[in-house]
Protein backbone atom coordinates (compact mmCIF):
# COMPACT_ATOMS: atom_id res chain seq x y z
CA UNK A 1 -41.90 43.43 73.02
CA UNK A 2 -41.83 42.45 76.52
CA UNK A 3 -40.57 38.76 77.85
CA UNK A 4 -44.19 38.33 79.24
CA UNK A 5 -46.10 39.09 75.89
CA UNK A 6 -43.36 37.12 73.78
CA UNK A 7 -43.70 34.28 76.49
CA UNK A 8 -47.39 34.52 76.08
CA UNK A 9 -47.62 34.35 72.45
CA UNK A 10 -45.03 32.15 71.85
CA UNK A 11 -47.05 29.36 75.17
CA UNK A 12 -50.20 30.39 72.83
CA UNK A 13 -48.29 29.14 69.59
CA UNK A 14 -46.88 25.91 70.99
CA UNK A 15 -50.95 25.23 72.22
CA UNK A 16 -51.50 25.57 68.79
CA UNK A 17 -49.19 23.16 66.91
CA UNK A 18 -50.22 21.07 64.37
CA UNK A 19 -46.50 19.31 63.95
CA UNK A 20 -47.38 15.73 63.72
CA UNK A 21 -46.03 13.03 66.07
CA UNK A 22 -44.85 10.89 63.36
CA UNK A 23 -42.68 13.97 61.66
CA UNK A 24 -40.93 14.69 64.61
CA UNK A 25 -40.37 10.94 65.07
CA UNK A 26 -39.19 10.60 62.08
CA UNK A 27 -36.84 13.77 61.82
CA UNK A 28 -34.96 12.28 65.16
CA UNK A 29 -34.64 8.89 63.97
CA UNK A 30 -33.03 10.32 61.13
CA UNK A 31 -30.40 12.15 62.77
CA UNK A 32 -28.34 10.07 64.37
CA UNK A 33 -26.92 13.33 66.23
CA UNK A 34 -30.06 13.71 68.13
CA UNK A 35 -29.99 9.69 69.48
CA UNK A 36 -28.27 10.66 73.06
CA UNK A 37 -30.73 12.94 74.02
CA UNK A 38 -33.20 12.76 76.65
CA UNK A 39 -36.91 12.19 76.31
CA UNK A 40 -36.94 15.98 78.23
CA UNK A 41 -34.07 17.40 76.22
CA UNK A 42 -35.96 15.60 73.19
CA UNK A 43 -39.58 17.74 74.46
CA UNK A 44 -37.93 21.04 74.75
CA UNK A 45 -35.74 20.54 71.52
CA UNK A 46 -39.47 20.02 69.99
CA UNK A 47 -40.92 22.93 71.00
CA UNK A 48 -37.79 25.37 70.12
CA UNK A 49 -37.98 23.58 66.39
CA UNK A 50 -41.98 23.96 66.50
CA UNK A 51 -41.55 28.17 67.29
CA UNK A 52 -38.16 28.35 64.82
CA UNK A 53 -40.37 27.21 62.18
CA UNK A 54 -43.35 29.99 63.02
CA UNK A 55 -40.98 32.72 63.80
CA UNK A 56 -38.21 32.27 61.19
CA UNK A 57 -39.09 31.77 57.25
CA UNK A 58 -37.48 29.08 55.78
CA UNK A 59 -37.38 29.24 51.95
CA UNK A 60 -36.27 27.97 49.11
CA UNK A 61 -34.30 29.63 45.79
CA UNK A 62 -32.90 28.69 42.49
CA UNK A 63 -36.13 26.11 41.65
CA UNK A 64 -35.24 24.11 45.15
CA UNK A 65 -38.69 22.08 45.65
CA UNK A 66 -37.97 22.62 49.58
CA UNK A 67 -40.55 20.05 51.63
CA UNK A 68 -42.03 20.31 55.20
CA UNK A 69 -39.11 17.24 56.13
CA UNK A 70 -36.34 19.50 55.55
CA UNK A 71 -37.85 22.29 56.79
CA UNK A 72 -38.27 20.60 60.36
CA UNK A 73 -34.73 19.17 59.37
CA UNK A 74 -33.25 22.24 58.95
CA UNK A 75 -35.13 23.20 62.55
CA UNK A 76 -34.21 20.74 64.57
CA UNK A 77 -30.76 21.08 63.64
CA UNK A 78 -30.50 24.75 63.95
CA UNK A 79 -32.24 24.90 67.52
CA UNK A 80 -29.62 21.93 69.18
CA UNK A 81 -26.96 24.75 69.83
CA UNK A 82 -29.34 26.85 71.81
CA UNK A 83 -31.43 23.75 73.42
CA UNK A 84 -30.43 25.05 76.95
CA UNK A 85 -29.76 29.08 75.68
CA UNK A 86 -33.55 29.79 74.52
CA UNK A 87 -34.62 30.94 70.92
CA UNK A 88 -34.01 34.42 71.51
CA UNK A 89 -30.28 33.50 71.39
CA UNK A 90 -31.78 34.17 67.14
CA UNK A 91 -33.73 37.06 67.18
CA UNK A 92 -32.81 40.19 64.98
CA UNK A 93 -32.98 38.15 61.44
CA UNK A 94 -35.94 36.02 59.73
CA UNK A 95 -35.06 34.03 56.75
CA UNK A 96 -33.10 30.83 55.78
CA UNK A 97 -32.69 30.16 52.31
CA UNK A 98 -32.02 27.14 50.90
CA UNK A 99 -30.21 26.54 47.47
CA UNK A 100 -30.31 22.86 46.05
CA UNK A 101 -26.55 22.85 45.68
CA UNK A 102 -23.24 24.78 45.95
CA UNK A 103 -23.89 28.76 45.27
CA UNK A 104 -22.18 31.35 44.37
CA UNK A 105 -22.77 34.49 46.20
CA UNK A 106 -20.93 37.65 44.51
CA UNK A 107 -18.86 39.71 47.38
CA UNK A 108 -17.29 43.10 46.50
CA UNK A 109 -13.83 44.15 48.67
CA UNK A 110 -11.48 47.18 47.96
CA UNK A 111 -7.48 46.90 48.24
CA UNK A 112 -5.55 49.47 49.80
CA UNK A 113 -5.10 51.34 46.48
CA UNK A 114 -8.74 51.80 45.94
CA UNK A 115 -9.76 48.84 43.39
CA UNK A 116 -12.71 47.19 43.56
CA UNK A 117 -12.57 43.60 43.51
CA UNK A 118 -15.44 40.93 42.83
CA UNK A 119 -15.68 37.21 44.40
CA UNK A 120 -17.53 34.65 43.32
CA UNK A 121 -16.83 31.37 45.19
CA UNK A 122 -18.80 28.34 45.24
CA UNK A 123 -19.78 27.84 48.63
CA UNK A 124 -22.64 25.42 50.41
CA UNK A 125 -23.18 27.46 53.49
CA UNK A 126 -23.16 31.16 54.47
CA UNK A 127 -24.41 34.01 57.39
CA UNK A 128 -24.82 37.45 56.88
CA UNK A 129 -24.82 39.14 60.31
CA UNK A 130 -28.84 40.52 61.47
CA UNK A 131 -29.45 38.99 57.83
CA UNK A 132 -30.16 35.28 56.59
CA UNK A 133 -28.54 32.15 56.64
CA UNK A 134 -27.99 30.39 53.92
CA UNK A 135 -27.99 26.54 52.82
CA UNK A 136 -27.09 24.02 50.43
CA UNK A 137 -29.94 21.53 50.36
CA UNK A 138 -27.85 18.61 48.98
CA UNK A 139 -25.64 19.08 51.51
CA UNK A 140 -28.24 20.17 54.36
CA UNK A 141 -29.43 16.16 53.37
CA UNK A 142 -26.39 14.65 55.00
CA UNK A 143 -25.99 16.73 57.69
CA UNK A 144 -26.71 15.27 61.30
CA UNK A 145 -25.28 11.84 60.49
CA UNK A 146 -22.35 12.00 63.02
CA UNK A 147 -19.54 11.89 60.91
CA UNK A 148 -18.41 15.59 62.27
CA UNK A 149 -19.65 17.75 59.19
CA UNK A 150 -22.78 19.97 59.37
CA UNK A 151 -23.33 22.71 57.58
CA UNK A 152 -26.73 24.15 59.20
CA UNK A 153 -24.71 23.81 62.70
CA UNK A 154 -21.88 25.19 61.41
CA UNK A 155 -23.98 28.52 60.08
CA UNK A 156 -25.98 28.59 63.18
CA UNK A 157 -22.89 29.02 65.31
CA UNK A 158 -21.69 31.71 62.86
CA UNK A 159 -25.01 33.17 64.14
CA UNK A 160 -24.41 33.07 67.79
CA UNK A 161 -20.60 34.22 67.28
CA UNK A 162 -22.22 37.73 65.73
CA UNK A 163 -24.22 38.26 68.29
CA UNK A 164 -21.53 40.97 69.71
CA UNK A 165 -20.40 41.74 66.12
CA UNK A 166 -18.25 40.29 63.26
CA UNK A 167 -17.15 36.64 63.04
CA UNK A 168 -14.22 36.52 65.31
CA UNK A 169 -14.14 33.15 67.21
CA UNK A 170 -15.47 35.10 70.28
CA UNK A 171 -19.44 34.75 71.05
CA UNK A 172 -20.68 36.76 74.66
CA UNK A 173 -19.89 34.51 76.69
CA UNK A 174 -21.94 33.66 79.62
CA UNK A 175 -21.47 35.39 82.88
CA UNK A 176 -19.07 33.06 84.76
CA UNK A 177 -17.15 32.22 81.49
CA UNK A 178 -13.50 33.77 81.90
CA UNK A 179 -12.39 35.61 78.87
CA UNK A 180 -8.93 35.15 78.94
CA UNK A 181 -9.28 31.68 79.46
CA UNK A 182 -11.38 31.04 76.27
CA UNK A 183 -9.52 33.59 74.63
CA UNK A 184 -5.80 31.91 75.66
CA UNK A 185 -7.51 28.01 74.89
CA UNK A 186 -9.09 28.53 71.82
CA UNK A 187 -5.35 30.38 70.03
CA UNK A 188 -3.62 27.96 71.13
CA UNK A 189 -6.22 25.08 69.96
CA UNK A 190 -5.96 27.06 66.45
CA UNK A 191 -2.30 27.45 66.51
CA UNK A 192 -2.35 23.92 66.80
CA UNK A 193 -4.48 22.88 64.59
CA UNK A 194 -3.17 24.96 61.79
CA UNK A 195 0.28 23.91 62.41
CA UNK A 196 -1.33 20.05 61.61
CA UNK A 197 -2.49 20.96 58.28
CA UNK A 198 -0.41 23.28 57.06
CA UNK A 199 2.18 20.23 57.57
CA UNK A 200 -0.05 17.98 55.91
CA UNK A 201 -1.09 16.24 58.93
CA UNK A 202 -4.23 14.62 58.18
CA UNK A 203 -7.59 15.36 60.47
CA UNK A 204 -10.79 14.18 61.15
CA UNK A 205 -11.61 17.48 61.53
CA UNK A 206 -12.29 19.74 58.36
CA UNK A 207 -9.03 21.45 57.62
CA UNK A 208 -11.60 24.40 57.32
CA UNK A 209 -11.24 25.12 60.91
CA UNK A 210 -7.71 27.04 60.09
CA UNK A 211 -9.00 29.18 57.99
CA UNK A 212 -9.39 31.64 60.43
CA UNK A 213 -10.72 31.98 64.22
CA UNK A 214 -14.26 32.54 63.15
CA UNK A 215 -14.30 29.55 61.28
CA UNK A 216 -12.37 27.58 63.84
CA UNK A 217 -15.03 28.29 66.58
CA UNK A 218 -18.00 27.19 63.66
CA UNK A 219 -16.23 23.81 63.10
CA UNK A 220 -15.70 23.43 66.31
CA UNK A 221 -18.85 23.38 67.12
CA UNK A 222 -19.66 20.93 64.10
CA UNK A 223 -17.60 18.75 66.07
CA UNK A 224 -18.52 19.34 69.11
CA UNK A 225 -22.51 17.82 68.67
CA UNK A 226 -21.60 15.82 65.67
CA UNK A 227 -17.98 13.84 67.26
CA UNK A 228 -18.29 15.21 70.61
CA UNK A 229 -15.92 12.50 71.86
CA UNK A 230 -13.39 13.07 69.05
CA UNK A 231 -13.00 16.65 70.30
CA UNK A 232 -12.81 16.35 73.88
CA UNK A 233 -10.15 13.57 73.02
CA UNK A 234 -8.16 15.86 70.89
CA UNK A 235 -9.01 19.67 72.25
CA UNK A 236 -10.15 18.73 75.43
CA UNK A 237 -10.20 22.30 76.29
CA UNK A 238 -11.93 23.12 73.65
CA UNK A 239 -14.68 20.80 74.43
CA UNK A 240 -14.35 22.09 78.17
CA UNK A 241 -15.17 25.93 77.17
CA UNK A 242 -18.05 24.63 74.38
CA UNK A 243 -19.94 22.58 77.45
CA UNK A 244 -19.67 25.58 78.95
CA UNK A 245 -21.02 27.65 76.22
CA UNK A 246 -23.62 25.73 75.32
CA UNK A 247 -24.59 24.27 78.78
CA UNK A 248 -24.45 20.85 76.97
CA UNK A 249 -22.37 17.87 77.33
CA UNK A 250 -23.05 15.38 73.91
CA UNK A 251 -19.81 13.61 74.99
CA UNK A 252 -21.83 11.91 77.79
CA UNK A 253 -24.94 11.66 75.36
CA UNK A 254 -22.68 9.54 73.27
CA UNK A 255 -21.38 7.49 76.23
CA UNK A 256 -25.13 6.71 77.47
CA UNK A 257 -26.05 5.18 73.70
């Protein structure tokens, strides 16, 4: 489809909204996450959540009753990271599903002599690349509350990391963004931060991040809307090469509350 159709259809879509003002209202007052932005960063955040929600499917599974609230919730939240990239920053994939708890999706691998083996781990989030993301709704319910956990950010930057293929840490980065310089900052950040907790250093940040550079670049970017000033504090480059990737800077949101 061409950018002026897509643009066309997506203007025509926005003219026909029926998201009520006291729903979005509502859905920013409740995310305290969302309280540094702008009444024009607040606009544009509205209409990315408003064409999320008619281009994307969100669903629910295993007998979640899933309401319009969370839905928007869920939209909101996912369509922060690309507030200044654009909504085709998620094209390729339709659904999110949304468990009411932990689940337990069953994963197949196969060892170096041939056997097959079979994983079942509980877990509240998950992304399948050019396939759906995944929630916990219990725990999609305390996300956004600026305490530097959030699952639906967390899966949505999974997202944006496979847009140039598997889950390594390294997203395309803009033009102007020097590889080796994100490359060199973020090992050393995760050297770092997995020398902390494999000492038993304790962290504000979810020991999570050292499970491997895919993960570390996810919870970093938890961290980065949800604590921004935490992060720039501790990783400050980091933070530096995030603001960069994103074209946002929450640190200064935070600062202007």
């Amino acid at each position: 489809m061409s950018w002026s159709i897509k643009h066309w259809r997506r203007q025509r879509v926005l003219r026909r909204s029926a998201l009520p003002e006291e729903a979005w209202r509502a859905t920013v007052s409740g995310l305290p996450l969302l309280h540094g932005l702008s009444e024009e960063d607040l606009a544009r955040l509205r209409e990315l959540a408003i064409l999320f929600l008619h281009e994307k499917e969100i669903v629910s599974a295993d007998g979640y009753s899933l309401s319009d609230d969370m839905r928007l919730k869920i939209a909101a939240q996912a369509c922060l990271p690309i507030l200044n990239l654009g909504l085709d920053y998620y094209a390729g994939w339709v659904s999110v599903i949304v468990y009411p708890d932990e689940f337990v999706p069953e994963h197949e691998s196969i060892d170096e002599a041939g056997v097959v083996h079979v994983m079942r781990d509980p877990m509240i989030g998950e992304s399948w690349e050019r396939g759906p993301v995944i929630l916990s709704g219990s725990d999609v319910a305390h996300s956004g509350a600026g305490d530097g956990v959030n699952v639906v950010i967390h899966e949505f930057a999974h997202k944006l990391d496979m847009l140039n293929g598997a889950p390594d840490g390294f997203p395309p980065l803009h033009t102007g963004m020097d590889r080796a310089s994100w490359t060199g900052d973020f090992a050393a950040a995760f050297d770092d931060f997995r020398s902390k907790t494999g000492s038993g250093v304790e962290t504000v940040i979810d020991p999570y991040a050292a499970e491997s550079p895919g993960e570390f670049f996810a919870v970093m970017s938890e961290v980065f809307f949800e604590i921004p000033l935490t992060l720039r504090l501790e990783y400050p480059a980091i933070y530096r090469q995030l603001a960069s990737f994103y074209r946002q800077d929450p640190a200064a949101r935070q600062n202007a509350i």
